[in-house]
Protein backbone atom coordinates (compact mmCIF):
# COMPACT_ATOMS: atom_id res chain seq x y z
CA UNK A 1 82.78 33.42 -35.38
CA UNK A 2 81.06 30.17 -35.26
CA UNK A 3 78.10 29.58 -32.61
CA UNK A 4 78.27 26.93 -30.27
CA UNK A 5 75.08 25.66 -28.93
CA UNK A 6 75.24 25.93 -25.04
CA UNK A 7 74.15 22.30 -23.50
CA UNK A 8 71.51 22.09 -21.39
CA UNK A 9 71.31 20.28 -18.13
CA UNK A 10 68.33 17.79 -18.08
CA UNK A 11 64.83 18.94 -16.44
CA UNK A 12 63.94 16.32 -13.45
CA UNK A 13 61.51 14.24 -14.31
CA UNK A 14 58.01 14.33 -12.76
CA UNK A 15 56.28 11.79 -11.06
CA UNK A 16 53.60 9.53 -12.29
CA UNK A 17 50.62 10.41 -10.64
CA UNK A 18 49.35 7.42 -8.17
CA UNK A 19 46.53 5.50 -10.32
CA UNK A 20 43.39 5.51 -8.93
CA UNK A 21 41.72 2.06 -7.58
CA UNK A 22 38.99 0.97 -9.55
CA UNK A 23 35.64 2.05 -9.23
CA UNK A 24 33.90 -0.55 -7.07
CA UNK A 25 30.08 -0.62 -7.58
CA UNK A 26 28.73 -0.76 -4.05
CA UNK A 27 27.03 -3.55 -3.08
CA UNK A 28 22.95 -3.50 -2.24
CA UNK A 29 20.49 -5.79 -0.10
CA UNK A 30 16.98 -5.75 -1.38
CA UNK A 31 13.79 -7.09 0.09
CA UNK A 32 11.66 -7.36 -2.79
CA UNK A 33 8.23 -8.58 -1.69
CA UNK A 34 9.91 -10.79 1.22
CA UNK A 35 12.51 -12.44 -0.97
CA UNK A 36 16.03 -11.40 0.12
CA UNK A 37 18.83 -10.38 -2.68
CA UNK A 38 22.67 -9.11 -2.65
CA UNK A 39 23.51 -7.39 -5.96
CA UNK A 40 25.21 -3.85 -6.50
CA UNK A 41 24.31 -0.87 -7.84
CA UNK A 42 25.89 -0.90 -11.35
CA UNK A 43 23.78 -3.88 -11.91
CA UNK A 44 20.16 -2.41 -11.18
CA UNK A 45 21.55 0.62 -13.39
CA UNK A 46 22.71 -1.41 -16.13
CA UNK A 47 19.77 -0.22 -18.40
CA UNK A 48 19.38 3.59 -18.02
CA UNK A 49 15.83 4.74 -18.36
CA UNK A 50 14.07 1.46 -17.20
CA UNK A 51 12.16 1.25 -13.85
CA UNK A 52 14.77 -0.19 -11.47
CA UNK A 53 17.68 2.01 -13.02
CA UNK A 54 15.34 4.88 -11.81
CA UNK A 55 14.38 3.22 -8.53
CA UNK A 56 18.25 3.42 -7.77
CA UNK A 57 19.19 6.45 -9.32
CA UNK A 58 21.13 9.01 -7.21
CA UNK A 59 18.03 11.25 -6.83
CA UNK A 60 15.34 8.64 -6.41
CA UNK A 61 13.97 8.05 -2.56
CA UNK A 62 15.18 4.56 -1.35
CA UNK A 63 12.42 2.90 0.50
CA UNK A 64 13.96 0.55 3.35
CA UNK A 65 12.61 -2.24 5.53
CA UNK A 66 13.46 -2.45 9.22
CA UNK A 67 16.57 -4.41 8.72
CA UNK A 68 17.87 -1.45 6.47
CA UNK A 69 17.17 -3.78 3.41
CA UNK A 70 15.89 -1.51 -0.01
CA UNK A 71 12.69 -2.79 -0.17
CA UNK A 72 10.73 -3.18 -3.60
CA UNK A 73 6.83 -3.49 -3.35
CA UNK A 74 6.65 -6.26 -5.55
CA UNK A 75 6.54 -10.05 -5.51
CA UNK A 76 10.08 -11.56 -5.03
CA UNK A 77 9.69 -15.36 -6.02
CA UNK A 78 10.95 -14.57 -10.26
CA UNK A 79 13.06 -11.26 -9.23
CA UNK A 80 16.12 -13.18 -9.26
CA UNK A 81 15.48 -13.86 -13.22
CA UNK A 82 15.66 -10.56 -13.82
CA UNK A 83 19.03 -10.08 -11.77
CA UNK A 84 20.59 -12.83 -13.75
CA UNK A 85 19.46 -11.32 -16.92
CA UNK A 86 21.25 -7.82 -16.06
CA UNK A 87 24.27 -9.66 -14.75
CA UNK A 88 25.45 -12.01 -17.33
CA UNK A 89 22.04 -11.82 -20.09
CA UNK A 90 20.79 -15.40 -18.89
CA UNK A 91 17.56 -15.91 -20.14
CA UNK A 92 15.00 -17.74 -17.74
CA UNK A 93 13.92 -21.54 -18.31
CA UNK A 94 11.08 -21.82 -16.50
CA UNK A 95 8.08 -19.56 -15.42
CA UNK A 96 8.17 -17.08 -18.67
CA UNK A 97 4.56 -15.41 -18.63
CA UNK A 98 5.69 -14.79 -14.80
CA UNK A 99 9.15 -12.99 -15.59
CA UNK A 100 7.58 -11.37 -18.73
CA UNK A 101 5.22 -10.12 -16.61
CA UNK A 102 8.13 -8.63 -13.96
CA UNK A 103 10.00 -7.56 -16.74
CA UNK A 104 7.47 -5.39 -18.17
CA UNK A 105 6.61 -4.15 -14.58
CA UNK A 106 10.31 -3.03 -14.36
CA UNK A 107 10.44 -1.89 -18.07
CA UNK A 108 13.44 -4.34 -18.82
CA UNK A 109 12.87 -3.84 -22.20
CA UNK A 110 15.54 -5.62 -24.39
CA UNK A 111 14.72 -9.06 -22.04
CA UNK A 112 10.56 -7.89 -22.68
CA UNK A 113 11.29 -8.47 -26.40
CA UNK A 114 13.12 -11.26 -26.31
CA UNK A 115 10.39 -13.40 -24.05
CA UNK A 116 7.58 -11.96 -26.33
CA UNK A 117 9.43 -14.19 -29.44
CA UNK A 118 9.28 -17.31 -26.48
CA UNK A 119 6.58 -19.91 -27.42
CA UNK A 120 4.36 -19.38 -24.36
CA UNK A 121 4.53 -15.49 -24.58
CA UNK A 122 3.97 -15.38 -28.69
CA UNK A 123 1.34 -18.08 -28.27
CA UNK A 124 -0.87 -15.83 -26.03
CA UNK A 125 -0.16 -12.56 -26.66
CA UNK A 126 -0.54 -13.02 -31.05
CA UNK A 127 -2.55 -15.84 -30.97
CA UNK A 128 -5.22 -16.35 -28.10
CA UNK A 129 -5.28 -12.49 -27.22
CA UNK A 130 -5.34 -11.06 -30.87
CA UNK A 131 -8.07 -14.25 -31.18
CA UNK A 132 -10.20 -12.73 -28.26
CA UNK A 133 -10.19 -8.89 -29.52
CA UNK A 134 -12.54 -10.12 -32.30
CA UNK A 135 -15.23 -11.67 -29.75
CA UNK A 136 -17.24 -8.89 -29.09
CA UNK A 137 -18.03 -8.31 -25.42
CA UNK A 138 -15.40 -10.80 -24.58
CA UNK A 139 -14.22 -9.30 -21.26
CA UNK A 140 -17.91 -8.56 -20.60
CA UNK A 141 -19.47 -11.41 -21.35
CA UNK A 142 -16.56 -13.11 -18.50
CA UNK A 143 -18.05 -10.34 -16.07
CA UNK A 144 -21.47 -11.70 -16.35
CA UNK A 145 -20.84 -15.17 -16.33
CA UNK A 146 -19.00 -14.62 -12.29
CA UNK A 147 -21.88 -12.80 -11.51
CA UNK A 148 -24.28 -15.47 -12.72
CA UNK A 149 -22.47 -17.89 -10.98
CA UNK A 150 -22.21 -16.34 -7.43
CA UNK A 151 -25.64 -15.22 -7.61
CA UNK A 152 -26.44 -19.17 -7.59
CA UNK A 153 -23.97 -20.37 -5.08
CA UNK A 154 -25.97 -19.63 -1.82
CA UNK A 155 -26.11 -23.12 -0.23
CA UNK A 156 -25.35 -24.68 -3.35
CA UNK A 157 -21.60 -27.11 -4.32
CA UNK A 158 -22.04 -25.85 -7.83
CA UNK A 159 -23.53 -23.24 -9.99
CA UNK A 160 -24.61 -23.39 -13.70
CA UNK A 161 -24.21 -20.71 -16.52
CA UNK A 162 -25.61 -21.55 -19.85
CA UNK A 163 -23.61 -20.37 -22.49
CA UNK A 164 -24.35 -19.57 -26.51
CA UNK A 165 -21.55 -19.50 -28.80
CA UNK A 166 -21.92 -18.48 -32.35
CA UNK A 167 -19.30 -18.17 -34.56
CA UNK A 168 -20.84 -17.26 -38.02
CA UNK A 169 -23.73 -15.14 -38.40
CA UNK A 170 -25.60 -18.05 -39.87
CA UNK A 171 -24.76 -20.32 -36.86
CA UNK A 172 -26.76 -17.10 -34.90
CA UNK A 173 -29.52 -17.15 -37.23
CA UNK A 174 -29.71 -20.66 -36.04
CA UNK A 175 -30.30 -20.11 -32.61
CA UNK A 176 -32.42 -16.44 -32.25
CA UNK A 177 -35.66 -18.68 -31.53
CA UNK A 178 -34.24 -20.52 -29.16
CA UNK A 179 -32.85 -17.34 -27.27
CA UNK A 180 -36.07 -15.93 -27.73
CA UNK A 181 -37.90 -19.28 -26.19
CA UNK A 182 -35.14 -19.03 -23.24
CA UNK A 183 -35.91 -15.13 -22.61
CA UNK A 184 -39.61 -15.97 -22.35
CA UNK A 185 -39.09 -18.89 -19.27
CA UNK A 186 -36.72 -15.99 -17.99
CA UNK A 187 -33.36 -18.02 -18.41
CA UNK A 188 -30.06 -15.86 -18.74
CA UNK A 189 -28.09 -17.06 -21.39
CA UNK A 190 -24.74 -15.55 -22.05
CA UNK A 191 -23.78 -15.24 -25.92
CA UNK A 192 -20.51 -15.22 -27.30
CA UNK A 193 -20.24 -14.22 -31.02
CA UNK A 194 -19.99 -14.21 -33.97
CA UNK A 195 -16.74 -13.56 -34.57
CA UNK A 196 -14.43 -13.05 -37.77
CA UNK A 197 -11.26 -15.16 -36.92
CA UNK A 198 -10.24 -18.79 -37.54
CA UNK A 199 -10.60 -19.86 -34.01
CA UNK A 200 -13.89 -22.43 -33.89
CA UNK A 201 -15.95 -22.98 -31.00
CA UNK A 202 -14.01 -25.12 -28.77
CA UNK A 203 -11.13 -22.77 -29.20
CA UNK A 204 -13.67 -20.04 -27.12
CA UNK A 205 -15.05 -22.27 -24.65
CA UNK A 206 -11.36 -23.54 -23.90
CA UNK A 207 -10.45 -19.61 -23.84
CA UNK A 208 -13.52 -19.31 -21.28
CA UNK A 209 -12.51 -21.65 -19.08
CA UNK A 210 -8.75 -20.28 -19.02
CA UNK A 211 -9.59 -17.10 -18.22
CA UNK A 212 -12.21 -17.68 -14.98
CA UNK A 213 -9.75 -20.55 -14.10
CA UNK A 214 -7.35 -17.59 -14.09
CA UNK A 215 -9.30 -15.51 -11.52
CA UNK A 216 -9.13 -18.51 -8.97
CA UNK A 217 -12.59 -20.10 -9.62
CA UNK A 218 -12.77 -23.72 -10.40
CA UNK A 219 -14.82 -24.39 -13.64
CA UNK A 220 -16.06 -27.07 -16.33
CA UNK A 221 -17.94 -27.18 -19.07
CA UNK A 222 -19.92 -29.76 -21.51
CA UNK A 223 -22.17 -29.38 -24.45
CA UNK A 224 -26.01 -29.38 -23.55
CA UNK A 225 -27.81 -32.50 -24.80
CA UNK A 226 -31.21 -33.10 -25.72
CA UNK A 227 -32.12 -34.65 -22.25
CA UNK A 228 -30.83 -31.95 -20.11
CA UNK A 229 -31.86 -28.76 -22.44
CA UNK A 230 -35.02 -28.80 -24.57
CA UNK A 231 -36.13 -25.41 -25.45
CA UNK A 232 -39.36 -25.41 -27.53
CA UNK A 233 -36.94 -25.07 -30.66
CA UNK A 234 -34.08 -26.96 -31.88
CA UNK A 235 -30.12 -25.71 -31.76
CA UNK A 236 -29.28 -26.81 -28.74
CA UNK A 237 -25.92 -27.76 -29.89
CA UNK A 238 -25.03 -23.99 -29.81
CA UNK A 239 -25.57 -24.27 -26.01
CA UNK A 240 -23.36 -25.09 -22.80
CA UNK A 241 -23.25 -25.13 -19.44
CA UNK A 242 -20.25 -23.85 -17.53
CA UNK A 243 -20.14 -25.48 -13.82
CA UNK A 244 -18.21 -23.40 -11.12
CA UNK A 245 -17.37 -26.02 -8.13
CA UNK A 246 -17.34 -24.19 -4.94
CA UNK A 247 -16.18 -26.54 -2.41
């Protein structure tokens, strides 16, 4: 008896299920600091773990303005360089110590690395900086010279602080008995060095200057000659005077 397969009648088929729309990142309106910007969510998440991914993380507390706006402490005026880099990677142009400084604020760190290889950020942060760790007292020294200054400004355009600067130990050898001559007419001097680095003189005084000019004051300064500084001994072409300008 031969077996003859029974035919089967065809299952219906099911439905596709309906695909689902894409996911659409919603869109945000910050006030950072004043400055106004539309961007989305996916975008200020882009690098998980960094500041603003947290800021905008589903369990973070959103901080609004009165408009509704998410509002960032922060200033706004190089924010948008830091959008542009999430969005698309652009790299900024223009103003790099101030976007380095906003990316490292907002721990952007991939951006952080690539502005430390810029020119301007590799020039100050390996050269000048790693420079001025081997003054010792550097920051110090800075402190002393405001206070000098100010302390000297009471009805006074200007104020003068006389400055040493030493860069080998010979070159301070040099100049003791002249710091001891100033000491005894009760003149503050404010020494810088020695120091082991390749940097010579002008490079500090230039590095002076930078760094009060950076804390708003306006300053000069120009090698003490015979005429205006005679101590009872010689090396007065260790000595300066700085001149902060106040009006």
């Amino acid at each position: 008896m031969s077996l003859t397969p029974t035919s089967r009648s065809p299952r219906p088929s099911r439905a596709a299920p309906p695909a689902s729309p894409p996911t659409v990142s919603p869109v945000l309106e910050l006030n950072v600091g004043g400055e106004f910007y539309t961007t989305t969510v996916g975008t200020l998440r882009k690098l998980p773990g960094s500041k603003l991914a947290d800021m905008f993380s589903s369990s973070a507390k959103a901080c609004t303005d009165a408009e509704g706006r998410f509002f960032i402490d922060r200033p706004g005026t190089y924010f948008g360089a830091i959008l542009d880099y999430l969005r698309s990677g652009q790299l900024p142009k223009q103003h790099i110590p101030e976007v380095y400084r906003e990316a490292q604020f907002y721990e952007i760190k991939p951006l952080v690395k690539i502005l430390e290889d810029m020119p301007q950020i590799f020039g100050e942060q390996v050269a000048r900086k790693q420079f001025l760790l081997r003054v010792p007292g550097y920051s110090e020294n800075l402190e002393l010279m405001v206070r000098l200054a100010r302390a000297e400004a009471v009805a006074a355009r200007c104020s003068n602080v006389l400055v040493c600067a030493v860069r080998t130990e010979e070159d301070a050898a040099h100049c003791a008995e002249s710091l001891r001559v100033l000491e005894a007419d009760k003149r503050l001097v404010v020494k810088f060095g020695p120091w082991k680095a390749a940097p010579a003189i002008r490079d500090l005084l230039d590095s002076v200057r930078m760094d009060i000019e950076a804390q708003g004051y306006q300053v000069a300064y120009e090698h003490c000659s015979k005429k205006t500084f005679q101590p009872k001994s010689g090396a007065y072409e260790y000595f300066y005077t700085f001149q902060f300008t106040w009006w």
